[in-house]
ModelCIF file with pLDDT and N, C-alpha, C, O atoms, coordinates in Angstrom:
data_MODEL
#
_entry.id   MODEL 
#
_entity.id                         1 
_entity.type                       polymer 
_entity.pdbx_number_of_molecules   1 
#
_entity_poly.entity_id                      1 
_entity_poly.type                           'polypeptide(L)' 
_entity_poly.nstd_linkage                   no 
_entity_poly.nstd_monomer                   no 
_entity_poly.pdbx_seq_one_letter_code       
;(UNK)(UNK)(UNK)(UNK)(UNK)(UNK)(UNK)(UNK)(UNK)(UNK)(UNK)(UNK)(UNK)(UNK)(UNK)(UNK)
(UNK)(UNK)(UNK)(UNK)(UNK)(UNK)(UNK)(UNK)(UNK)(UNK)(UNK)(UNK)(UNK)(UNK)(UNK)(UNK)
(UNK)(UNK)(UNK)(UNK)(UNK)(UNK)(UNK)(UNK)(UNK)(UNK)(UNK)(UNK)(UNK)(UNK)(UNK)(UNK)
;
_entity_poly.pdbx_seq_one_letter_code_can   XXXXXXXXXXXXXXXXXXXXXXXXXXXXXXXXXXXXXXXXXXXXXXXX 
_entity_poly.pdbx_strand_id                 A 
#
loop_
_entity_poly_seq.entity_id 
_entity_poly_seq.num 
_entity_poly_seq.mon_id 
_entity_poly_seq.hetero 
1 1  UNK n 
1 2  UNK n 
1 3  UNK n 
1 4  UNK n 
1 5  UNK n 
1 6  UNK n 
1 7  UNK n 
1 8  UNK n 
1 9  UNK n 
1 10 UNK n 
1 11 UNK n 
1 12 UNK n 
1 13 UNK n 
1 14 UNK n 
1 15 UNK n 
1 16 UNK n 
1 17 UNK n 
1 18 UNK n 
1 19 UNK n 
1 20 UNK n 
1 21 UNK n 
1 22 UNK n 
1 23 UNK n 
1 24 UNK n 
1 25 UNK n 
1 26 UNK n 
1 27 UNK n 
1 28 UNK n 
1 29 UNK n 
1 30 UNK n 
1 31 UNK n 
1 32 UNK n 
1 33 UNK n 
1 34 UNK n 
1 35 UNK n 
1 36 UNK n 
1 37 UNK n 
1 38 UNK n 
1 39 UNK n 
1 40 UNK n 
1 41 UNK n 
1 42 UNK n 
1 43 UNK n 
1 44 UNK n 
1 45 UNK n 
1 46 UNK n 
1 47 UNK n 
1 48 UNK n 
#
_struct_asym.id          A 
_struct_asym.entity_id   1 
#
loop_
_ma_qa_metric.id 
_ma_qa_metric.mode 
_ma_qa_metric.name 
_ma_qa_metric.software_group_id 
_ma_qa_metric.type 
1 global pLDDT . pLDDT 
2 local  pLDDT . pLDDT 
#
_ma_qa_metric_global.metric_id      1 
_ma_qa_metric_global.metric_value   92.21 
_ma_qa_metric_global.model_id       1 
_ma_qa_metric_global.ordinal_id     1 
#
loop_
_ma_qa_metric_local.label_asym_id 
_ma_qa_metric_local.label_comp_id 
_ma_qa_metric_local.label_seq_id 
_ma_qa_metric_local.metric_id 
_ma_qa_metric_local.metric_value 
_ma_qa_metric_local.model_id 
_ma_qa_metric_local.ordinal_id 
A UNK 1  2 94.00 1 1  
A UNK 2  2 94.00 1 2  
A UNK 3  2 92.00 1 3  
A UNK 4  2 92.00 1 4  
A UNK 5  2 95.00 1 5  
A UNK 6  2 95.00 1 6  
A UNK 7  2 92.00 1 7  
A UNK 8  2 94.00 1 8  
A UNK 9  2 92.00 1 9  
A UNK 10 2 93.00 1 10 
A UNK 11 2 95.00 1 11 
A UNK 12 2 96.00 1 12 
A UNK 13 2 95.00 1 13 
A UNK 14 2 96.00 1 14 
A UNK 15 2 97.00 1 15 
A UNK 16 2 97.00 1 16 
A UNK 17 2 96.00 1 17 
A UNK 18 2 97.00 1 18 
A UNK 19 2 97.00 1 19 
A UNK 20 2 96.00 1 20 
A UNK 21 2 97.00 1 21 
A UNK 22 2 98.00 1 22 
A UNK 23 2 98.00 1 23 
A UNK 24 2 98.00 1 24 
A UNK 25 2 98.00 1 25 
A UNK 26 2 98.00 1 26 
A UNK 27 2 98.00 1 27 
A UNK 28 2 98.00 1 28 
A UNK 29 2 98.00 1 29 
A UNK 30 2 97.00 1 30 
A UNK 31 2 97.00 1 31 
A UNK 32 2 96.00 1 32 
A UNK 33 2 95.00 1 33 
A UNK 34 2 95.00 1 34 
A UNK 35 2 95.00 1 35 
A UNK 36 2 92.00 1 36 
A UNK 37 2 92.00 1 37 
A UNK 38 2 91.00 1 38 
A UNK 39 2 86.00 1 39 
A UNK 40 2 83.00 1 40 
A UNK 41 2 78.00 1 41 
A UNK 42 2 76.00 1 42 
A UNK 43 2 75.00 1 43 
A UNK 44 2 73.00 1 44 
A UNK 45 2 77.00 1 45 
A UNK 46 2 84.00 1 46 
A UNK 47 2 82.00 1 47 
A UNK 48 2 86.00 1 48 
#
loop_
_atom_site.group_PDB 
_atom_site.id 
_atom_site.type_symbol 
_atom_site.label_atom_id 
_atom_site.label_alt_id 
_atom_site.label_comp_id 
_atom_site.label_asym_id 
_atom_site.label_entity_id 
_atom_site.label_seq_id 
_atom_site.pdbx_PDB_ins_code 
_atom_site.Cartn_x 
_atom_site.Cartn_y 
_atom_site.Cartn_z 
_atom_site.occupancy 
_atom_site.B_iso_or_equiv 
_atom_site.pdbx_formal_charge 
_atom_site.auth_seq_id 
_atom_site.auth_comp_id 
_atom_site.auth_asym_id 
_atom_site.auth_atom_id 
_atom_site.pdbx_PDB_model_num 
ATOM 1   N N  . UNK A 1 1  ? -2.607 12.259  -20.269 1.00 94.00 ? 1  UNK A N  1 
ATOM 2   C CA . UNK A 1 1  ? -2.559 12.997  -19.000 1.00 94.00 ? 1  UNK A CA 1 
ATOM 3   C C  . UNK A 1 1  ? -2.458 14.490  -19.286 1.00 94.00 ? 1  UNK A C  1 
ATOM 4   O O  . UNK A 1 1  ? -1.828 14.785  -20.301 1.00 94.00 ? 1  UNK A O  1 
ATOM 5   N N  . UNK A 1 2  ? -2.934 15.405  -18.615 1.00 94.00 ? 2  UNK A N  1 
ATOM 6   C CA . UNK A 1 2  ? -3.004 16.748  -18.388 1.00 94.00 ? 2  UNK A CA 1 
ATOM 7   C C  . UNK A 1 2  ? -2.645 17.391  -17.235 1.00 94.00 ? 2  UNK A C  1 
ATOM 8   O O  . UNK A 1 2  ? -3.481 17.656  -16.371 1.00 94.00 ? 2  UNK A O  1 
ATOM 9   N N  . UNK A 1 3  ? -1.121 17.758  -17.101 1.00 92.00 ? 3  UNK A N  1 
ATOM 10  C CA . UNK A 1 3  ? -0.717 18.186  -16.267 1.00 92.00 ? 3  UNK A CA 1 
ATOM 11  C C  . UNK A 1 3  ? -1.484 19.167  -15.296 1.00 92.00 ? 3  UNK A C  1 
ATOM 12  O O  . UNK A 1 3  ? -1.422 19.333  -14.078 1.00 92.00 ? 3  UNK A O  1 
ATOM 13  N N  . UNK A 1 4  ? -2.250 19.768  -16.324 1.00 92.00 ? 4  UNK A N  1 
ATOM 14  C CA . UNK A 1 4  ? -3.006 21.295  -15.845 1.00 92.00 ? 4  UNK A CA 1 
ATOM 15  C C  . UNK A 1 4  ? -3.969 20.983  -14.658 1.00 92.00 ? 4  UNK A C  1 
ATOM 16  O O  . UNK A 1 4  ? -4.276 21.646  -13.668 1.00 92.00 ? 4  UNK A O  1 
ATOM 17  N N  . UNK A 1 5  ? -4.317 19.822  -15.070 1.00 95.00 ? 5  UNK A N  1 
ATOM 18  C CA . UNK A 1 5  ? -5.348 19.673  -13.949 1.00 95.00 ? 5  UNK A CA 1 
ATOM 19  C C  . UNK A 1 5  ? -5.085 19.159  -12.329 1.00 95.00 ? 5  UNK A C  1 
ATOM 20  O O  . UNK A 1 5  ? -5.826 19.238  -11.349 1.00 95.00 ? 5  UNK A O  1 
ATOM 21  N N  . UNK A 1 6  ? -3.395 18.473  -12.519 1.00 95.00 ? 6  UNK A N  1 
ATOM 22  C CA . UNK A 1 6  ? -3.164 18.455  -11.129 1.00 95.00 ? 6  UNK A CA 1 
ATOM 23  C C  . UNK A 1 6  ? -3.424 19.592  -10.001 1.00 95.00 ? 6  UNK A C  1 
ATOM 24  O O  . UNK A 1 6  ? -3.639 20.787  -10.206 1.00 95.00 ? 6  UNK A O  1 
ATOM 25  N N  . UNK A 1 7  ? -3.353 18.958  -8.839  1.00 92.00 ? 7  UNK A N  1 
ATOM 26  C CA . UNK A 1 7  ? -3.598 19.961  -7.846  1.00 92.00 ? 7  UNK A CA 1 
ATOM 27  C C  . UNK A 1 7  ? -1.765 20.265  -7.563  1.00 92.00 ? 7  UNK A C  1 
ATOM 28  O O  . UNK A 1 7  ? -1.202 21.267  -8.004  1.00 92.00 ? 7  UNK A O  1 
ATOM 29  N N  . UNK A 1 8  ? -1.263 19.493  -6.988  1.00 94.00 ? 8  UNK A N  1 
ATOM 30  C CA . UNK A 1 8  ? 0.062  19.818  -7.124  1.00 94.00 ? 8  UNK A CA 1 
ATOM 31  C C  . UNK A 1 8  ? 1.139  19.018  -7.986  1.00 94.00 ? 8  UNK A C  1 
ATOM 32  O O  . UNK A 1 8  ? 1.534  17.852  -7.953  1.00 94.00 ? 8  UNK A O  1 
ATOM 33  N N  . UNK A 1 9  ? 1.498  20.309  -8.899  1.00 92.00 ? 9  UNK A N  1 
ATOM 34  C CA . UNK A 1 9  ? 1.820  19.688  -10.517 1.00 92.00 ? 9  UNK A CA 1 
ATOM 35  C C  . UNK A 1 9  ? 3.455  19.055  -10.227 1.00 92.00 ? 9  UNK A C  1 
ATOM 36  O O  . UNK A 1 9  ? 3.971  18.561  -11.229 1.00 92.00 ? 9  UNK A O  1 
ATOM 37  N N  . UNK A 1 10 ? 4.133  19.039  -9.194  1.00 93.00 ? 10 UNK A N  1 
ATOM 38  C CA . UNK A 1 10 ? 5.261  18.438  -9.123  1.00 93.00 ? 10 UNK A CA 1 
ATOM 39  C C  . UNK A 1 10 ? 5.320  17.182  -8.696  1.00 93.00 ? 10 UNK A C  1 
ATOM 40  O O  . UNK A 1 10 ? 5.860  16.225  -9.252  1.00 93.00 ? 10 UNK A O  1 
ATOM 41  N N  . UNK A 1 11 ? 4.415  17.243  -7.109  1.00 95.00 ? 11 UNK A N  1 
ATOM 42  C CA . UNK A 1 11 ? 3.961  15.828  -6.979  1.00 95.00 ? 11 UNK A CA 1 
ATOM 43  C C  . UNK A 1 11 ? 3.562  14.951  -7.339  1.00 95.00 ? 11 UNK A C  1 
ATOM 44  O O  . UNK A 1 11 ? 4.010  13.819  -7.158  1.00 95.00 ? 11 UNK A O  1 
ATOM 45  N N  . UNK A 1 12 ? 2.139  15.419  -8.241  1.00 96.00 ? 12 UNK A N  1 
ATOM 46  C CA . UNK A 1 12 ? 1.749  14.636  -9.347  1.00 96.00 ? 12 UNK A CA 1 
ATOM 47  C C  . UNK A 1 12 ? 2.270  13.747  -9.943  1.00 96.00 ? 12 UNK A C  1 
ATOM 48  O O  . UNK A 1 12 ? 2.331  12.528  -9.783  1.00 96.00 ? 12 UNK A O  1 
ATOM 49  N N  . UNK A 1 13 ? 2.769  14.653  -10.873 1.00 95.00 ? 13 UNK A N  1 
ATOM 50  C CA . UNK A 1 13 ? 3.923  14.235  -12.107 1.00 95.00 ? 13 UNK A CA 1 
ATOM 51  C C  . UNK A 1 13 ? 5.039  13.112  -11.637 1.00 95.00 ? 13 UNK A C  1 
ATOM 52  O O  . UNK A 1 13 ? 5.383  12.238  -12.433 1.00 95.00 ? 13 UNK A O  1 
ATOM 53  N N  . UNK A 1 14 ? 5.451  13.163  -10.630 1.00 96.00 ? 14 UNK A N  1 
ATOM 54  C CA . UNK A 1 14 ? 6.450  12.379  -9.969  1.00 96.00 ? 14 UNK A CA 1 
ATOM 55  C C  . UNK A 1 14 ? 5.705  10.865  -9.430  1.00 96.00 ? 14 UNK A C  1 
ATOM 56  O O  . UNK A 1 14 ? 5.983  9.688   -9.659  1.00 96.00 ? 14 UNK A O  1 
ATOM 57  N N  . UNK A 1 15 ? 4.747  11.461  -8.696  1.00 97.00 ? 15 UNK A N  1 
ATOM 58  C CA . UNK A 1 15 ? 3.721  9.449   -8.886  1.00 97.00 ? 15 UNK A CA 1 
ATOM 59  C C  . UNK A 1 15 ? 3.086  9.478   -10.158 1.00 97.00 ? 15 UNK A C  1 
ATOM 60  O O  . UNK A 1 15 ? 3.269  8.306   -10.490 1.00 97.00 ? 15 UNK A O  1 
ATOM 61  N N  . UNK A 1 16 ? 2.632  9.861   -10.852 1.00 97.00 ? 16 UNK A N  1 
ATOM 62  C CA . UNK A 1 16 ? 2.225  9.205   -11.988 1.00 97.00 ? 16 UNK A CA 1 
ATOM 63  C C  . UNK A 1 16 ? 3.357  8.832   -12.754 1.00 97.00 ? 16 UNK A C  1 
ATOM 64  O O  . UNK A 1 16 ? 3.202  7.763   -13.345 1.00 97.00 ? 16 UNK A O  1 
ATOM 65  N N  . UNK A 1 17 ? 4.197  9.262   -12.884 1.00 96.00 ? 17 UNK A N  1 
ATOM 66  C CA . UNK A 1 17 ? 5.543  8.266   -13.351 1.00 96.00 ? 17 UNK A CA 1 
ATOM 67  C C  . UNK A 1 17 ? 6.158  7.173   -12.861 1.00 96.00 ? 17 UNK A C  1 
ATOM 68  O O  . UNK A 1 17 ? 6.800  6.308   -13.456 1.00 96.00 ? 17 UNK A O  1 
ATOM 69  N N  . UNK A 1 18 ? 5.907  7.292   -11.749 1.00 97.00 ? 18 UNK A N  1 
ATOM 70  C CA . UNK A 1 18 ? 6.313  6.600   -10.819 1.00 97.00 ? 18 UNK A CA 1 
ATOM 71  C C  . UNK A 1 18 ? 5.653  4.781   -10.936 1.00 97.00 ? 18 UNK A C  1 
ATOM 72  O O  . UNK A 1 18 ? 6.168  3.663   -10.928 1.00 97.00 ? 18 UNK A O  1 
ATOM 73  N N  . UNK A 1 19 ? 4.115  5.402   -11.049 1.00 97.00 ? 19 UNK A N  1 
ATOM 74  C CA . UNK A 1 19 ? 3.064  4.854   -10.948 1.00 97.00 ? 19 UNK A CA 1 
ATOM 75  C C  . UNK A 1 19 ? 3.104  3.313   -11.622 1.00 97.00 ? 19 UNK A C  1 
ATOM 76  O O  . UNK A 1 19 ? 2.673  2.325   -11.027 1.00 97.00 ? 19 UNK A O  1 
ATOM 77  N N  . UNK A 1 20 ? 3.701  3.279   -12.982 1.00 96.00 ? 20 UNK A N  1 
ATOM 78  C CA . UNK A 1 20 ? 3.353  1.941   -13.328 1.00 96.00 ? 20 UNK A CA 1 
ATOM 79  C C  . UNK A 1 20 ? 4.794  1.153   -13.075 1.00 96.00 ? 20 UNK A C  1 
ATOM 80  O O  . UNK A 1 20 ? 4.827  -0.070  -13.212 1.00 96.00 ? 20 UNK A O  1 
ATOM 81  N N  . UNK A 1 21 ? 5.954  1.879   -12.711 1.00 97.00 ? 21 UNK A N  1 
ATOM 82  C CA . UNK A 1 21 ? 6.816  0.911   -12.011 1.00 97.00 ? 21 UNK A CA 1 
ATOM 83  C C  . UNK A 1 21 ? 7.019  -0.025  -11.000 1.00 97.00 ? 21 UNK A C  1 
ATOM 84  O O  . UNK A 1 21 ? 7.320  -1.216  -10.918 1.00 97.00 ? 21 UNK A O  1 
ATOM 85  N N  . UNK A 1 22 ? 6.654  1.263   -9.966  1.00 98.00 ? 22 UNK A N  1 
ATOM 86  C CA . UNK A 1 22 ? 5.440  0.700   -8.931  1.00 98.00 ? 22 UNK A CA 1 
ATOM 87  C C  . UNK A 1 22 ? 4.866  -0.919  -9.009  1.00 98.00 ? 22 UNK A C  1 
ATOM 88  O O  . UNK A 1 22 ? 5.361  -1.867  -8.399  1.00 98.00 ? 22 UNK A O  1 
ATOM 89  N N  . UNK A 1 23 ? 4.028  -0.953  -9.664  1.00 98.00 ? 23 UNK A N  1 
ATOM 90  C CA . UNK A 1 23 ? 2.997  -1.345  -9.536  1.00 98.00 ? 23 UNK A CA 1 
ATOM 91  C C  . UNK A 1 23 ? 3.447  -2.603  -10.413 1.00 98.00 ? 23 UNK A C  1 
ATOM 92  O O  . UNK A 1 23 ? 2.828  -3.621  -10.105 1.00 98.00 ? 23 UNK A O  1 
ATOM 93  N N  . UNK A 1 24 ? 4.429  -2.774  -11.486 1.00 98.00 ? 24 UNK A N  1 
ATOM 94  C CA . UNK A 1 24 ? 4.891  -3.919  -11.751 1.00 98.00 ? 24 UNK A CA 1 
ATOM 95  C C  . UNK A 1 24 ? 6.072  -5.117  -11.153 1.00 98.00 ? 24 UNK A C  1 
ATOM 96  O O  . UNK A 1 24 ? 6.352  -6.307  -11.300 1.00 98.00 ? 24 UNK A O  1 
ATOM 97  N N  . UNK A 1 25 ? 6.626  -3.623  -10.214 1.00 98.00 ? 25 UNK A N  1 
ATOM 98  C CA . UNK A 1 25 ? 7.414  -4.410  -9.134  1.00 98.00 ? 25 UNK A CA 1 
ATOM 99  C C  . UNK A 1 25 ? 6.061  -5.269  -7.727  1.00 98.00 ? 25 UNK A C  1 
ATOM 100 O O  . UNK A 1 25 ? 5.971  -6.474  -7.495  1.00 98.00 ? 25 UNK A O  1 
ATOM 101 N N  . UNK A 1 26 ? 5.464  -4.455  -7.249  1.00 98.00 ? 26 UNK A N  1 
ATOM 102 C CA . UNK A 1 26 ? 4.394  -5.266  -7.118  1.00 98.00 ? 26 UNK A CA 1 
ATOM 103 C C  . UNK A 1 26 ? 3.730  -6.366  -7.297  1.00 98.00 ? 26 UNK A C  1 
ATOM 104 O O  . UNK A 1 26 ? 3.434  -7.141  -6.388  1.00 98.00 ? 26 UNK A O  1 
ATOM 105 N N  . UNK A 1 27 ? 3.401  -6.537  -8.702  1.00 98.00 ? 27 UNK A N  1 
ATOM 106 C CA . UNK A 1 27 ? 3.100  -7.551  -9.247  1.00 98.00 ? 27 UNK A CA 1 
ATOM 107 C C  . UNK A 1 27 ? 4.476  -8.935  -9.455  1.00 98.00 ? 27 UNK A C  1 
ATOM 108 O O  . UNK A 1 27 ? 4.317  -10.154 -9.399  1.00 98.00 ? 27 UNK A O  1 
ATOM 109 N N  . UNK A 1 28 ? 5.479  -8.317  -9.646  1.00 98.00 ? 28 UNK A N  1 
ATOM 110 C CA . UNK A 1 28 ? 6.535  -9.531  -9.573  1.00 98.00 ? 28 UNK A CA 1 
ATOM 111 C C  . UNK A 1 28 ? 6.668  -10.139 -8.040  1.00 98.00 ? 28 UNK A C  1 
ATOM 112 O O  . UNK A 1 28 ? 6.846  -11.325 -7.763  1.00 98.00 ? 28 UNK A O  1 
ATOM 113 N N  . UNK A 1 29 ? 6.542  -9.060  -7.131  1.00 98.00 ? 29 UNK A N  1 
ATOM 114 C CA . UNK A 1 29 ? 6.923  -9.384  -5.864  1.00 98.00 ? 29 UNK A CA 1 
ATOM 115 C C  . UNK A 1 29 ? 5.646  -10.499 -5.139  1.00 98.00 ? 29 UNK A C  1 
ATOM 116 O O  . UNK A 1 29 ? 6.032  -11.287 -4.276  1.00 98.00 ? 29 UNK A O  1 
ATOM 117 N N  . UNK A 1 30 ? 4.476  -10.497 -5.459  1.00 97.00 ? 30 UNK A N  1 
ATOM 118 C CA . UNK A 1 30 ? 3.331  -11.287 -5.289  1.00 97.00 ? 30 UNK A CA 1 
ATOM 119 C C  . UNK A 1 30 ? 3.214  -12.093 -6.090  1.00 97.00 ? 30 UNK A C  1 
ATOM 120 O O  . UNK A 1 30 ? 2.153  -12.672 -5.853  1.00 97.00 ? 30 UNK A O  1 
ATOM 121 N N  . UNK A 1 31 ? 3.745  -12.559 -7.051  1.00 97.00 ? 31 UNK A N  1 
ATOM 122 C CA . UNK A 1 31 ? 3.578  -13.324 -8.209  1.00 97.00 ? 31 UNK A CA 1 
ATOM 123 C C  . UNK A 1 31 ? 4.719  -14.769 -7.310  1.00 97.00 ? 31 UNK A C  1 
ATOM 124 O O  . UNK A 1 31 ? 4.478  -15.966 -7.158  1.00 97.00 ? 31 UNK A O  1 
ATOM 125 N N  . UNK A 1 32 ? 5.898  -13.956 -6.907  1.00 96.00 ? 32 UNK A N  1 
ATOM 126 C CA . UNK A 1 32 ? 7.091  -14.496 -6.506  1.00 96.00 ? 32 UNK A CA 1 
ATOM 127 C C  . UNK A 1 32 ? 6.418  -15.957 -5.569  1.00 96.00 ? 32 UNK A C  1 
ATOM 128 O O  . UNK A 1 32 ? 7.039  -16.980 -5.855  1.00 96.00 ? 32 UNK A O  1 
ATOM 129 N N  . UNK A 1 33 ? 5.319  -16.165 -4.570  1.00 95.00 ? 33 UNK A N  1 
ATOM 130 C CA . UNK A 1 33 ? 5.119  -16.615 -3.493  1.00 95.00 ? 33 UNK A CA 1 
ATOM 131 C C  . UNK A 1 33 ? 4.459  -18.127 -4.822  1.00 95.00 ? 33 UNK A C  1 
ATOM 132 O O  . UNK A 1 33 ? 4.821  -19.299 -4.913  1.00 95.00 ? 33 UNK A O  1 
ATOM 133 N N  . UNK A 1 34 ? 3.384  -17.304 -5.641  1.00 95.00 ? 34 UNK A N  1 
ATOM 134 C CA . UNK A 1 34 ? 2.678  -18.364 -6.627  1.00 95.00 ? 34 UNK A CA 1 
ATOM 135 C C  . UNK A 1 34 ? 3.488  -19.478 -7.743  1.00 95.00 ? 34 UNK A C  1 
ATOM 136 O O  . UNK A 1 34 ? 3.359  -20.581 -8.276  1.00 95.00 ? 34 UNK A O  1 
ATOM 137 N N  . UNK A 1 35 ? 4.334  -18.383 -7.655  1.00 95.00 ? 35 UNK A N  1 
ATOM 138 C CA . UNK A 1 35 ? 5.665  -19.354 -8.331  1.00 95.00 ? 35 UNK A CA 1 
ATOM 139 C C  . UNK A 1 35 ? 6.514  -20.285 -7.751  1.00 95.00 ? 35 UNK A C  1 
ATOM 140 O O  . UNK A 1 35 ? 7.001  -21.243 -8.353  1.00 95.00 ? 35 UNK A O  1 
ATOM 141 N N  . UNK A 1 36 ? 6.678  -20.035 -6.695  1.00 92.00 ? 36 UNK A N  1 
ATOM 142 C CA . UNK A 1 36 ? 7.064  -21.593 -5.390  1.00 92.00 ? 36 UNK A CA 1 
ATOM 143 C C  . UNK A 1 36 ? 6.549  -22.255 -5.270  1.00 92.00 ? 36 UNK A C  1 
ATOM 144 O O  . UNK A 1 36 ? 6.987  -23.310 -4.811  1.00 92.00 ? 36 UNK A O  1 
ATOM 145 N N  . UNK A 1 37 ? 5.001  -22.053 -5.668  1.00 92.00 ? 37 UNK A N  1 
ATOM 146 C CA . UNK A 1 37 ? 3.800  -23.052 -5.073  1.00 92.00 ? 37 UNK A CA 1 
ATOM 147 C C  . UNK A 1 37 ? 4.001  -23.849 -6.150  1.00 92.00 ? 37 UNK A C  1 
ATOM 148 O O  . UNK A 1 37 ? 4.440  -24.988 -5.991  1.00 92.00 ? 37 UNK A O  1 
ATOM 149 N N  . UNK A 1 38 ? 3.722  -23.382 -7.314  1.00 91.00 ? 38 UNK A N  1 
ATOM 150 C CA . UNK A 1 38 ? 4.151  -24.262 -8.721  1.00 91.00 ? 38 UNK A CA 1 
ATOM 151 C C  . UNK A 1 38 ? 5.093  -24.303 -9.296  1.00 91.00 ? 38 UNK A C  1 
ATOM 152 O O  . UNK A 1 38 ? 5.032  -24.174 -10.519 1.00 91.00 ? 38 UNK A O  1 
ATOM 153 N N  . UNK A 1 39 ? 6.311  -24.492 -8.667  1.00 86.00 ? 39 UNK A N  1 
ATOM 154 C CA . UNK A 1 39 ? 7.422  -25.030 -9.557  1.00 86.00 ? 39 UNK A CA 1 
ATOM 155 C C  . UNK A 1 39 ? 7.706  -26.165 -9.365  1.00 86.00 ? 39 UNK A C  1 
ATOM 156 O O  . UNK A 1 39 ? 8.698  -26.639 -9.918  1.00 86.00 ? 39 UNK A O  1 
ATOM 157 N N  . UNK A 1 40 ? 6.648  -27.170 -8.248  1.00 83.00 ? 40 UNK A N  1 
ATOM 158 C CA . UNK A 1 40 ? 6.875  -28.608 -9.016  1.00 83.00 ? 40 UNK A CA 1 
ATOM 159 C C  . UNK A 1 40 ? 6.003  -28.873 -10.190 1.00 83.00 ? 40 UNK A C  1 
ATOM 160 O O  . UNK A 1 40 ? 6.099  -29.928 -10.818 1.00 83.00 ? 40 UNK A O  1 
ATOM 161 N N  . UNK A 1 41 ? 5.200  -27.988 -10.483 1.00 78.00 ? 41 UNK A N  1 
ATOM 162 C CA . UNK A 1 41 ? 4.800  -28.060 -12.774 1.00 78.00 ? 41 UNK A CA 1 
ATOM 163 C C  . UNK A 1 41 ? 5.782  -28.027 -13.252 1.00 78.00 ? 41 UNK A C  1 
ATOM 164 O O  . UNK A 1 41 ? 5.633  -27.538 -14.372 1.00 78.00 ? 41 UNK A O  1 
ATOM 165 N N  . UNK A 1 42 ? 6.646  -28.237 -13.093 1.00 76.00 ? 42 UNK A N  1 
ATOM 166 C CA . UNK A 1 42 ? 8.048  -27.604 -14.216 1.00 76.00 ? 42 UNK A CA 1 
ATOM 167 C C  . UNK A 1 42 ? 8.460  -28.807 -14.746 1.00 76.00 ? 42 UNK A C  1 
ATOM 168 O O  . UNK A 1 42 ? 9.329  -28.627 -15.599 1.00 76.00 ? 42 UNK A O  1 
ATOM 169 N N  . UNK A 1 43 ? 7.999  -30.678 -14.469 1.00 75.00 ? 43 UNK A N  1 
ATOM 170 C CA . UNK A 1 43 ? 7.924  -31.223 -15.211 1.00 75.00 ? 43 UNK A CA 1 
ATOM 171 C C  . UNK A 1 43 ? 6.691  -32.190 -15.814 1.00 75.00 ? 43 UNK A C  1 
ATOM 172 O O  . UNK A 1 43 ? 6.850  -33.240 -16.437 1.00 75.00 ? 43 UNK A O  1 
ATOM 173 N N  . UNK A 1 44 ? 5.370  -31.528 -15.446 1.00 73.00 ? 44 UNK A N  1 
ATOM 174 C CA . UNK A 1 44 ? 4.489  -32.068 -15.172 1.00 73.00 ? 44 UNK A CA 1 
ATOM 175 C C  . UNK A 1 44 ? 3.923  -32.247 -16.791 1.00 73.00 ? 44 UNK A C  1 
ATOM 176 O O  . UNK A 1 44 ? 3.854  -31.439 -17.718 1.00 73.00 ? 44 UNK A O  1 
ATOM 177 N N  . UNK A 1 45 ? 3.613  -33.467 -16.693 1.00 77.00 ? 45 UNK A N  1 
ATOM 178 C CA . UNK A 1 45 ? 2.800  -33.249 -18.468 1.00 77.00 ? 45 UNK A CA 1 
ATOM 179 C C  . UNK A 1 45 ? 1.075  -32.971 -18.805 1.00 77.00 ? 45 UNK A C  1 
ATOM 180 O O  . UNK A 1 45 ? 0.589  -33.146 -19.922 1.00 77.00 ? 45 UNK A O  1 
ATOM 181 N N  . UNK A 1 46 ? 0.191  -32.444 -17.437 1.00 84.00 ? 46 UNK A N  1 
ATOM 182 C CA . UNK A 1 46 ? -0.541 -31.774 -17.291 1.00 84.00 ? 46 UNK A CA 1 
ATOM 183 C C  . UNK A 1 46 ? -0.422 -30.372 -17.920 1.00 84.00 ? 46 UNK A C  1 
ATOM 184 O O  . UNK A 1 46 ? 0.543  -29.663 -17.635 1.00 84.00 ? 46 UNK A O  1 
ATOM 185 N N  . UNK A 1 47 ? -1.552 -29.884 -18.921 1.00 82.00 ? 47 UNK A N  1 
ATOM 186 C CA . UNK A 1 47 ? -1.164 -29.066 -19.536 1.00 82.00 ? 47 UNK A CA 1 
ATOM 187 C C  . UNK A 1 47 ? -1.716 -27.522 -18.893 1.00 82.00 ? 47 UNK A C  1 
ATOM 188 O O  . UNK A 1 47 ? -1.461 -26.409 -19.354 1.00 82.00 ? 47 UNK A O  1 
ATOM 189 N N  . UNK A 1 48 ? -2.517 -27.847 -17.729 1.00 86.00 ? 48 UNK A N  1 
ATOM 190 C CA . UNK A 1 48 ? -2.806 -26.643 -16.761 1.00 86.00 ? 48 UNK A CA 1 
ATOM 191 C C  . UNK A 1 48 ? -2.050 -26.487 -15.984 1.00 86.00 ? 48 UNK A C  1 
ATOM 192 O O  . UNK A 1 48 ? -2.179 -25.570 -15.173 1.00 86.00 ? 48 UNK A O  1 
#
């Protein structure tokens, strides 16, 4: 990353840091619904 090129270098800087926390809380929080659906796999001897 190159700060220089932001347009506004405080804002920026603050979501792009921001940015991949974000975005993995995200991903846990949508993941959360797929994981109810399949936690009767949890003793299944199907290996998919």
């Amino acid at each position: 990353i190159n700060p220089l090129n932001f347009r506004n270098y405080k804002k920026s800087m603050a979501l792009v840091s921001l940015a991949g926390i974000i975005t993995n809380l995200i991903l846990a929080f949508f993941a959360v619904p797929f994981f109810k659906l399949c936690a009767g796999f949890a003793s299944s001897t199907n290996a998919g």
